[in-house]
Protein backbone atom coordinates (compact mmCIF):
# COMPACT_ATOMS: atom_id res chain seq x y z
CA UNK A 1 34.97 247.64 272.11
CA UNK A 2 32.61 244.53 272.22
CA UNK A 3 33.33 242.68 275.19
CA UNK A 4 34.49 239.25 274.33
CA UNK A 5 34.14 236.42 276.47
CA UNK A 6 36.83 233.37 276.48
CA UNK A 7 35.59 230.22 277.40
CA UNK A 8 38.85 229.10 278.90
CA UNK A 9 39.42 232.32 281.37
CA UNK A 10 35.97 231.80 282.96
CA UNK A 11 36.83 228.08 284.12
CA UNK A 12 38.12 227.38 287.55
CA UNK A 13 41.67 226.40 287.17
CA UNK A 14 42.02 225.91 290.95
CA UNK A 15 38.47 223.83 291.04
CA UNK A 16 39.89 220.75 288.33
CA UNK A 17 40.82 217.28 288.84
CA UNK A 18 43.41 216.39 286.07
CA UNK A 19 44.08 214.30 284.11
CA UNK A 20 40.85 215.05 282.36
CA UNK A 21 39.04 215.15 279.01
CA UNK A 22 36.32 217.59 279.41
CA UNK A 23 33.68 219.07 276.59
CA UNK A 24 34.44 222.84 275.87
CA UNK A 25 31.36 223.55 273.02
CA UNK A 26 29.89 222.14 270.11
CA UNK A 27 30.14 224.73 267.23
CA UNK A 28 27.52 224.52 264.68
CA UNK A 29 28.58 225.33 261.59
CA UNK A 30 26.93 228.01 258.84
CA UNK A 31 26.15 224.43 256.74
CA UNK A 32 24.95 222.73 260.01
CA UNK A 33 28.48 220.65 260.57
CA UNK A 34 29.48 220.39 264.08
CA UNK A 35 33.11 220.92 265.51
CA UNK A 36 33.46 219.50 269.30
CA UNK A 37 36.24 221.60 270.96
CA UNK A 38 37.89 219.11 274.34
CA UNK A 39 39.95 220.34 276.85
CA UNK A 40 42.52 217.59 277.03
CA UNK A 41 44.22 218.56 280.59
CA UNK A 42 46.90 216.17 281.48
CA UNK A 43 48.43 218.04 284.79
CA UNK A 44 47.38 219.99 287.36
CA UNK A 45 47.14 223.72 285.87
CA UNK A 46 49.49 226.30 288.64
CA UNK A 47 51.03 222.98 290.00
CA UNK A 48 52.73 221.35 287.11
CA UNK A 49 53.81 222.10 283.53
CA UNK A 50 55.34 220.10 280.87
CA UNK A 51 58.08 221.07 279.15
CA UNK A 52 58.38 222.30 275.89
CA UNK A 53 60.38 219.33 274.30
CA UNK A 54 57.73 216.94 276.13
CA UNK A 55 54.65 218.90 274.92
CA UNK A 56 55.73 218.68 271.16
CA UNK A 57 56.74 215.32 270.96
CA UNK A 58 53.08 214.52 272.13
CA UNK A 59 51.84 216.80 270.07
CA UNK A 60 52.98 214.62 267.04
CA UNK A 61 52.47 211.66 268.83
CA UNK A 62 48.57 212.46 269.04
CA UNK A 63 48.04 213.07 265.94
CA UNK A 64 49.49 209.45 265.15
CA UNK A 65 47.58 208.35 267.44
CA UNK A 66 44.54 209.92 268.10
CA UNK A 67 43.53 210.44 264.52
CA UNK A 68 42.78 206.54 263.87
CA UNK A 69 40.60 206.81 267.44
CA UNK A 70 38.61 209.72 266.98
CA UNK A 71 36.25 209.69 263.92
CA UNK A 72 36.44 213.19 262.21
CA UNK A 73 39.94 213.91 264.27
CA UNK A 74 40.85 217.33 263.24
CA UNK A 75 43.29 218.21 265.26
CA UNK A 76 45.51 218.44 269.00
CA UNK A 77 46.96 221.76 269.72
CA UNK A 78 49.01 222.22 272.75
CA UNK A 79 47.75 224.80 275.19
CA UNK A 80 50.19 228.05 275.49
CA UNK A 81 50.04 226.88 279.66
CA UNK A 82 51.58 223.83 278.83
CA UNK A 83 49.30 221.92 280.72
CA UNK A 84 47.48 219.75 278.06
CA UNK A 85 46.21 220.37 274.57
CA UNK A 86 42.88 221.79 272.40
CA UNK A 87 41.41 218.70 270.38
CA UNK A 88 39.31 219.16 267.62
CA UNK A 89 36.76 216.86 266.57
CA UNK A 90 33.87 217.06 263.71
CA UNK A 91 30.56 215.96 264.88
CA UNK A 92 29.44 215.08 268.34
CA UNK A 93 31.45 213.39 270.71
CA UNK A 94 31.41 212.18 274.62
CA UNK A 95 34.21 213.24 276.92
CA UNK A 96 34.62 209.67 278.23
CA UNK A 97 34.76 208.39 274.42
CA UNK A 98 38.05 210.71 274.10
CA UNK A 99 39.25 210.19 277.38
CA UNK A 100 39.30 206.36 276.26
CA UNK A 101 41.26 207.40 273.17
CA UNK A 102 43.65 209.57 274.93
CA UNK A 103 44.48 206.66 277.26
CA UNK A 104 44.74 204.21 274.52
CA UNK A 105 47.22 206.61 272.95
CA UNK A 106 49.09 206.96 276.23
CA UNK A 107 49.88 203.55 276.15
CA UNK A 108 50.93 203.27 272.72
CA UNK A 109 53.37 206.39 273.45
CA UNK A 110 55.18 204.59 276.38
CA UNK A 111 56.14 201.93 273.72
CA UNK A 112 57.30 204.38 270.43
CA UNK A 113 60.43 204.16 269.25
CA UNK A 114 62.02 207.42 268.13
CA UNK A 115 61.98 206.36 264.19
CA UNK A 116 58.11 206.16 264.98
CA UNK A 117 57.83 209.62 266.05
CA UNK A 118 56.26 211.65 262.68
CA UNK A 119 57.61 214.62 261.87
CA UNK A 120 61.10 214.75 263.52
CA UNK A 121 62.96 216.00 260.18
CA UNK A 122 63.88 219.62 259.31
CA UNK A 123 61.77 220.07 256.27
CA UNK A 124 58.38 218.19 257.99
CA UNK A 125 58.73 220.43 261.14
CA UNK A 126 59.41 224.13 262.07
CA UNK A 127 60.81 223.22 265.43
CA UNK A 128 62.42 219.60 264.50
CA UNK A 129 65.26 219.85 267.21
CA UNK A 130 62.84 220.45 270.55
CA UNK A 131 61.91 216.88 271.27
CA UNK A 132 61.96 214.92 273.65
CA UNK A 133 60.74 211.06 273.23
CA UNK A 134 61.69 210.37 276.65
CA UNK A 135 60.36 212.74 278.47
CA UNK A 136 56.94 211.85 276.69
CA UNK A 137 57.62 208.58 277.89
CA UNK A 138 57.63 209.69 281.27
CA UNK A 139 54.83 211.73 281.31
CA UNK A 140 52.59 209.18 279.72
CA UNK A 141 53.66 206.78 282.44
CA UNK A 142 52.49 209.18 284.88
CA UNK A 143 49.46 210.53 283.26
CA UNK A 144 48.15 206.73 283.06
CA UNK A 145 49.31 206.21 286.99
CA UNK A 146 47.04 209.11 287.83
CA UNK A 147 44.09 207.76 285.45
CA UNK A 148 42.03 209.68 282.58
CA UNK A 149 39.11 210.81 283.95
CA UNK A 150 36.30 212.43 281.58
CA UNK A 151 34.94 214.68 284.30
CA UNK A 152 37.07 218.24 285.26
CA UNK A 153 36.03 218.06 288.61
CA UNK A 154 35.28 214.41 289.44
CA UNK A 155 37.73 211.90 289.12
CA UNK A 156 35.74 209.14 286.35
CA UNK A 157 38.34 207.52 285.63
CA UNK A 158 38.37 205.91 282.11
């Protein structure tokens, strides 16, 4: 079997700073297009975790958010850890230009109201019961306390 190599099990989880936005890889495309893949890590991996509810209100809350921030947006998947989320990104971008967005969007999530929140209705989501407004409420509140920093191991803050 070819050994495969994942770029997330090689970095340091006991060596990062977060909050953080940090650059994972450019993919180049068979056509030349380039995907950016971010690490969005918004607690400290092994100390903290966010729960479930939390993680998928955010997760919709993002791509509200984010999408209108991040020019060729593709997408914010939350990582299985529950620690912070993949985001997806045609074409080149900086860490601290998504860190920036990522804070902006913090912001805007401490002020939702629920009828804001996409998504929340049986036939738009798979899961539509597991929210939790609230606690992503909270979480932003503390994530911006800590400050957004667009270094893993430095804190930049954004």
């Amino acid at each position: 079997m070819e050994k495969v190599e994942i770029e997330s099990f090689t970095l340091d989880h006991t060596k990062v700073k977060a909050p953080y936005v940090r650059l994972i890889s450019e993919e180049q495309g068979p056509n030349g297009d380039i995907v950016s893949n971010f690490d969005v890590r918004l607690c400290q991996p092994n100390r903290q975790e966010i729960p479930t509810g939390v993680m998928h209100t955010l997760e919709h809350l993002f791509a509200l958010y984010l999408r209108p921030r991040i020019s060729g947006y593709l997408d914010c998947s939350p990582f299985g850890c529950r620690t912070g989320f993949h985001l997806l990104a045609w074409g080149k971008h900086s860490s601290k230009d998504v860190a920036i967005a990522v804070k902006e969007a913090l912001k805007l999530i401490i002020t939702t109201e629920w009828e804001d929140v996409p998504g929340t209705e049986e036939k738009e989501c798979g899961n539509y019961k597991d929210h939790s407004l609230f606690g992503a409420k909270e979480w932003a509140k503390e994530i911006l306390e800590k400050g957004m920093s667009c270094d893993p191991f430095e804190r930049k803050i954004v």
